[in-house]
Protein backbone atom coordinates (compact mmCIF):
# COMPACT_ATOMS: atom_id res chain seq x y z
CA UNK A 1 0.00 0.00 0.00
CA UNK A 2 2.89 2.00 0.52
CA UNK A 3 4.21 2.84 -2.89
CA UNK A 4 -0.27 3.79 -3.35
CA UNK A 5 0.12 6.46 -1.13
CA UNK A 6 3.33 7.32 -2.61
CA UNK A 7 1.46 7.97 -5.95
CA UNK A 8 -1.42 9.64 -4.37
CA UNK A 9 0.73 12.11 -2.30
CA UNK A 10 2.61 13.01 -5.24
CA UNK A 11 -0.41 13.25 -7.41
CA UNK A 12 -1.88 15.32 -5.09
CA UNK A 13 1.13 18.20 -4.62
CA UNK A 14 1.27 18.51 -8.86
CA UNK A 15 -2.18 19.28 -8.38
CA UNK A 16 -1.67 21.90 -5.41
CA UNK A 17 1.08 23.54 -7.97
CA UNK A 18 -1.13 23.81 -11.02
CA UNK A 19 -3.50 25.41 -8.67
CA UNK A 20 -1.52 27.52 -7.52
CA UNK A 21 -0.36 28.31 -11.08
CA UNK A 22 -4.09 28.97 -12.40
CA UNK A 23 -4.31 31.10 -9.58
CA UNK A 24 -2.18 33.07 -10.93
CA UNK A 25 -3.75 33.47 -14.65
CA UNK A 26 -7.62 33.97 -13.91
CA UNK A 27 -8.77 35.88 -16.37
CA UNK A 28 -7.11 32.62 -18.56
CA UNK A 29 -9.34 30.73 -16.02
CA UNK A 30 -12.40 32.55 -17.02
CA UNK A 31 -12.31 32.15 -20.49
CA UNK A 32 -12.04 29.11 -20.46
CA UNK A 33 -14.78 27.99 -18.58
CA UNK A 34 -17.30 30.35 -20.88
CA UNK A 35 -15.72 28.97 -23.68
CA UNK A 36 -16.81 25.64 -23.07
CA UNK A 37 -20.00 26.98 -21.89
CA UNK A 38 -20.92 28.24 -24.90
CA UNK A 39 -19.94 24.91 -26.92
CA UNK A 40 -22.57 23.45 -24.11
CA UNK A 41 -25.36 25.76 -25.12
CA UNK A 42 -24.87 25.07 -28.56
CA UNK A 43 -25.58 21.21 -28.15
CA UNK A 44 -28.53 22.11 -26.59
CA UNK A 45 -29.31 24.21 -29.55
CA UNK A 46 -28.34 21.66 -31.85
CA UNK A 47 -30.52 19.12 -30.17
CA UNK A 48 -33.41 21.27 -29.34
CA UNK A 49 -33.57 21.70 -32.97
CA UNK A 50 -33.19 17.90 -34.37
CA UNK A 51 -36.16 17.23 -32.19
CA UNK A 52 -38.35 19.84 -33.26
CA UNK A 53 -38.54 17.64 -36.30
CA UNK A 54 -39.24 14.31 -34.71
CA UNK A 55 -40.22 12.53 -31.43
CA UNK A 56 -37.25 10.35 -30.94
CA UNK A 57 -34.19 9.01 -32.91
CA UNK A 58 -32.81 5.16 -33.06
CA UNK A 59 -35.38 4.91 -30.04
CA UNK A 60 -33.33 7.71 -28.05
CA UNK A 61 -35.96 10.68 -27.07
CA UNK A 62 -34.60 14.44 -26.33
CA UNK A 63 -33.75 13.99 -23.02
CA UNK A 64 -32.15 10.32 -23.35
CA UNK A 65 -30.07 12.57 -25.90
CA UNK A 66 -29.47 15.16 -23.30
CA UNK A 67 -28.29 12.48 -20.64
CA UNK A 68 -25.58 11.43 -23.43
CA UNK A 69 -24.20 14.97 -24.44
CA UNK A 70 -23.91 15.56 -20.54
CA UNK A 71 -21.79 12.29 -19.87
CA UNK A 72 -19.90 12.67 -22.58
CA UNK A 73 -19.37 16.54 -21.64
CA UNK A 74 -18.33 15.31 -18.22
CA UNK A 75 -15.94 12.92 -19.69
CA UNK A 76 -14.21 14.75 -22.01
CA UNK A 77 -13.56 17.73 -19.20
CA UNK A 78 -12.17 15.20 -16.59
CA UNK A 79 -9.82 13.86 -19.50
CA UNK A 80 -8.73 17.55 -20.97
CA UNK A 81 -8.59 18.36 -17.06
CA UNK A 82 -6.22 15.53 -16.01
CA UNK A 83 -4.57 14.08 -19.36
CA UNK A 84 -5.32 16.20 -22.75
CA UNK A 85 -2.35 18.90 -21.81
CA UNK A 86 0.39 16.30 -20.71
CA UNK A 87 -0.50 14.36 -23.92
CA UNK A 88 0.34 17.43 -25.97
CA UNK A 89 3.27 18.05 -23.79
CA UNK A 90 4.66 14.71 -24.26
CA UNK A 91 5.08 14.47 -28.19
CA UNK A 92 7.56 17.98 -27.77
CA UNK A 93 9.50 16.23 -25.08
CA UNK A 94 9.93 13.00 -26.74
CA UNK A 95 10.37 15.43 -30.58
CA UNK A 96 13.02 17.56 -28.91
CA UNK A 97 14.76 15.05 -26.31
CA UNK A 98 13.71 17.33 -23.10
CA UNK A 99 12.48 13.57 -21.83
CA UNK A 100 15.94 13.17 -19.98
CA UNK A 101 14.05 15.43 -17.30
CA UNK A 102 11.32 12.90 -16.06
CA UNK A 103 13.02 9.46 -17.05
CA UNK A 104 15.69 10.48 -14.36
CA UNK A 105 13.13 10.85 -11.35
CA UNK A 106 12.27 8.19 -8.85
CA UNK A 107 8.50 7.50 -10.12
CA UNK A 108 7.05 5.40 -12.92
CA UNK A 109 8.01 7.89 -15.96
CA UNK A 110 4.49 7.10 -17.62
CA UNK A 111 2.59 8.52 -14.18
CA UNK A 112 4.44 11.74 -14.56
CA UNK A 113 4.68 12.82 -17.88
CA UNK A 114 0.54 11.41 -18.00
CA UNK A 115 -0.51 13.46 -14.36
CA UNK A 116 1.77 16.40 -14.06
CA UNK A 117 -0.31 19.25 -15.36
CA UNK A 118 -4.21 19.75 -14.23
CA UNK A 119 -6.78 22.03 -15.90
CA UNK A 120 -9.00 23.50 -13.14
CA UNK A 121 -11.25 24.77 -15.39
CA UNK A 122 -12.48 21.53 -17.31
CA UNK A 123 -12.80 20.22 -13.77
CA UNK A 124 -15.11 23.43 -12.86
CA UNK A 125 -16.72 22.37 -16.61
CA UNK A 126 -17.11 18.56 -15.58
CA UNK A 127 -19.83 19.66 -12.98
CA UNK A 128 -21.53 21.47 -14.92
CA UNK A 129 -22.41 18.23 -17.54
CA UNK A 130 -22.95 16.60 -14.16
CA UNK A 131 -25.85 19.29 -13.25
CA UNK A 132 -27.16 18.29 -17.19
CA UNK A 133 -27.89 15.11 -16.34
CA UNK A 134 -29.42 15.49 -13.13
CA UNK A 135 -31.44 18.22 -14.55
CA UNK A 136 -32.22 15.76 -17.72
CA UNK A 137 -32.99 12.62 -15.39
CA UNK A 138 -35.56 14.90 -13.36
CA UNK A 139 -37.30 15.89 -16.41
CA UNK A 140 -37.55 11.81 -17.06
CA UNK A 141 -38.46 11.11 -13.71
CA UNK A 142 -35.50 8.46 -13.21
CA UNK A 143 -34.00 8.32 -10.04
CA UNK A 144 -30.33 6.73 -9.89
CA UNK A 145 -29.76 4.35 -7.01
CA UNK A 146 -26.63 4.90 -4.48
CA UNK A 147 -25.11 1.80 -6.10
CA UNK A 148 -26.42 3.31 -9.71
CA UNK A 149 -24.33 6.38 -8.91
CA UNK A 150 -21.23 4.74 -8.31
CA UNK A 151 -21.27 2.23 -10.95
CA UNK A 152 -21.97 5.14 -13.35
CA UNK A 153 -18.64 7.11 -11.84
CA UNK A 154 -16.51 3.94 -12.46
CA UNK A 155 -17.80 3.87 -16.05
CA UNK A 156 -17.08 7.27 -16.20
CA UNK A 157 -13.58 7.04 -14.82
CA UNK A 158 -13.49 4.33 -17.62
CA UNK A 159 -14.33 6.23 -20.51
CA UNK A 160 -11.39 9.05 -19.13
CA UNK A 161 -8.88 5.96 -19.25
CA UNK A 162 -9.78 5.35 -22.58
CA UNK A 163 -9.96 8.53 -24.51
CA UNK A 164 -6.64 8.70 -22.10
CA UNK A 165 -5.12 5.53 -24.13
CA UNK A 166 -6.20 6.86 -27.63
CA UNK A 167 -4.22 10.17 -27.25
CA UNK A 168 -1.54 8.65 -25.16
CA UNK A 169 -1.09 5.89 -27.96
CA UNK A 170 -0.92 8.63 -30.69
CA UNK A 171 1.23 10.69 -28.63
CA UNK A 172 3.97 8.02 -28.00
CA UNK A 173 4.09 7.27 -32.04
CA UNK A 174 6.08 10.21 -31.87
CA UNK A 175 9.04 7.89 -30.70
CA UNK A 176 8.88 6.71 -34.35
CA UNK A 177 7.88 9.26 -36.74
CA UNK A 178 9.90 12.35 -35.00
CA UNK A 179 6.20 14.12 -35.40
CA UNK A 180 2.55 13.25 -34.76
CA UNK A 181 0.80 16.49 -34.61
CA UNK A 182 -1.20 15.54 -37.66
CA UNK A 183 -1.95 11.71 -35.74
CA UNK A 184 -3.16 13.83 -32.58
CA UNK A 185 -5.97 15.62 -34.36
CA UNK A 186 -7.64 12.31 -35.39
CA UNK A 187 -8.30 12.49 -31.36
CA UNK A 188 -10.67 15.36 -31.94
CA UNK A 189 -12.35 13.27 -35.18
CA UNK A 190 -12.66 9.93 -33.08
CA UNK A 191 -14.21 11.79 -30.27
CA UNK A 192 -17.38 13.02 -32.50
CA UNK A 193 -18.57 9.55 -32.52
CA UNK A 194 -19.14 9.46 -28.44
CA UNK A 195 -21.34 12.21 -28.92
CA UNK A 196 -24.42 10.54 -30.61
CA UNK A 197 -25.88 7.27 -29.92
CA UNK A 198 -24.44 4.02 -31.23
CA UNK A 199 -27.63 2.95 -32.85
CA UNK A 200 -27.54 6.13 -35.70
CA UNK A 201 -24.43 4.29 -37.16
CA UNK A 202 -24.37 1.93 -39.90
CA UNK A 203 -23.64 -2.03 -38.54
CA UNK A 204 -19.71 -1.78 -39.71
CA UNK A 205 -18.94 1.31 -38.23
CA UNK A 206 -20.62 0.72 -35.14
CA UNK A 207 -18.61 -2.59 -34.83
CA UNK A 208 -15.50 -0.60 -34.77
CA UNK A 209 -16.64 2.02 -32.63
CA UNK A 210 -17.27 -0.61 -29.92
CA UNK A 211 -14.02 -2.50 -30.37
CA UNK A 212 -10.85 -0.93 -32.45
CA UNK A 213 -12.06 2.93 -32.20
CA UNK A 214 -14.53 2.11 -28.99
CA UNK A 215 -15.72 5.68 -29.20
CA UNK A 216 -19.52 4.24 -27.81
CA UNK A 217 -18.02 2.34 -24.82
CA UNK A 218 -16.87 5.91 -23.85
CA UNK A 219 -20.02 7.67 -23.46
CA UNK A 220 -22.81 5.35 -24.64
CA UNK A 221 -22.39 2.40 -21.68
CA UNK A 222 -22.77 5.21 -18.58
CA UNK A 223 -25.13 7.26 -20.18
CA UNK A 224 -27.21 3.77 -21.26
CA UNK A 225 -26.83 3.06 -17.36
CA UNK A 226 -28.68 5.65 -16.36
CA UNK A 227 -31.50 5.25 -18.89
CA UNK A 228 -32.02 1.81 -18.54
CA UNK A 229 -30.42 1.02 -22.27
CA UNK A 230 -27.93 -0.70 -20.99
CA UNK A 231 -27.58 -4.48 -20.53
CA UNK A 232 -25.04 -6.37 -17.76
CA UNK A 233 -22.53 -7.77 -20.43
CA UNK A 234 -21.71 -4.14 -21.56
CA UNK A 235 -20.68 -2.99 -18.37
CA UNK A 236 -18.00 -5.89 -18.10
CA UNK A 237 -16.97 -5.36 -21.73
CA UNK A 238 -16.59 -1.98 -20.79
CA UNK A 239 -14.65 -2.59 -18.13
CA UNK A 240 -12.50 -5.26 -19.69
CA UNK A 241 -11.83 -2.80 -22.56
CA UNK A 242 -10.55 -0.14 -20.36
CA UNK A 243 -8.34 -2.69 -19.15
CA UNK A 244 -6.90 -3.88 -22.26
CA UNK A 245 -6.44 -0.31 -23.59
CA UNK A 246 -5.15 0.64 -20.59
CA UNK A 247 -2.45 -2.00 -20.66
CA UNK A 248 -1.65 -1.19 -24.66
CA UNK A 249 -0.42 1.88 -23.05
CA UNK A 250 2.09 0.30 -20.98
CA UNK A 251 3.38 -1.74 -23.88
CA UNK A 252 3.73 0.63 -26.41
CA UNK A 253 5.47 2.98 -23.82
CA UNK A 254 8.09 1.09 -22.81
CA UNK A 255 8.65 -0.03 -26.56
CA UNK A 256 9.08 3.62 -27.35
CA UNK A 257 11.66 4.44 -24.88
CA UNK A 258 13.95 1.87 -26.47
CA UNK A 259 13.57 4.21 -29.43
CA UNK A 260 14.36 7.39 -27.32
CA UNK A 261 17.05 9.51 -27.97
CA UNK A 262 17.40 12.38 -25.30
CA UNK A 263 19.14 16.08 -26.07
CA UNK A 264 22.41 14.90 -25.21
CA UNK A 265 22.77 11.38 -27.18
């Protein structure tokens, strides 16, 4: 248990220094959290208008819709909060050899080039997609069990490990082609999918967006939770998903630092 708390502690002081850091830039604060805002209100736009047109679609009503774009909101904060930034970071440090700098610390490299910076203001962001669905759910009349509520956050920690893997996977490629800006953006492409329901998409395509590109195990299994659209065997594929991606990123890391060269090789 030791070496846990080891990881926690140290988790928890780079967070105390980032906030300490946004402190420090809050107007930068600010803007960002009305910037996402605004992308918020659009989807509710967007949506209100698609259902002006039609009672329900693939046999997902407005506010089943609604519960989605909320869990996936709240997902893709807590990932740009905790990951999305060292992910970025990482492809310039492995491009330009400033690596040396974390592979000599005493901690697993891959927790501290993945944790070390934290964007308060998707976290501030994450809360408000949580207020969505609670808002949407009322309008339903669903209430979520105690157990419901924390199966739902471990899917939801789930689907933040595996838009985590994606980028991480892309990010590390750079260990091979010197330069995978153009590889990151397909994040931002892949992560359109987790915003609609799996049902809209043709049979192929929905395959591979619950297996190779498992965009709909992101978003679709917690929000399905809470909606009752969700059956037992996809909460332990999603699980056992997260796992296996999870682990990919372990492999592929230490693969790519036999590839490294650092600034002064």
């Amino acid at each position: 248990m030791k070496p846990i708390w080891r990881y926690l502690k140290l988790t928890g002081l780079m967070m105390h220094n980032c906030f300490v850091r946004e402190l420090q830039f809050k107007a930068n604060f600010v803007v960002r959290f009305f910037t996402e805002l605004m992308w918020l209100v659009m989807q509710f736009i967007y949506i209100g208008v698609m259902y002006g047109q039609t009672g329900e679609i693939a046999g997902w009503s407005k506010w089943d819709m609604i519960v989605l774009m909320g869990t996936n909101y709240v997902i893709a904060q807590l990932f740009e909060a905790l990951f999305y930034d060292n992910c970025v970071r990482l492809t310039d440090q492995i491009r330009q050899g400033d690596l040396d700098f974390n592979l000599i610390k005493p901690i697993n490299t891959q927790f501290l080039v993945s944790l070390r910076y934290t964007d308060y203001a998707s976290i501030v962001n994450s809360m408000v997609g949580l207020g969505v669905i609670l808002f949407a759910l009322g309008k339903m009349g669903l209430a979520v069990s105690f157990g419901g509520a924390l199966l739902f956050a471990a899917l939801v920690i789930n689907g933040v490990l595996i838009y985590y893997s994606i980028l991480f996977v892309l990010s590390v490629w750079t260990f091979w082609i010197g330069r995978s800006n153009n590889l990151m953006e397909l994040y931002w492409q892949f992560g359109q999918f987790s915003r609609y329901p799996g049902d809209i998409y043709p049979w192929i395509l929905r395959k591979l967006l619950w297996t190779v590109i498992p965009m709909l195990v992101v978003s679709n299994v917690p929000a399905g939770l809470l909606i009752h659209k969700l059956k037992l065997g996809g909460i332990f594929y999603a699980f056992a998903l997260g796992a296996v991606f999870l682990s990919f990123t372990v492999w592929i890391w230490k693969k790519g630092l036999q590839r490294y060269r650092s600034a002064s090789s």
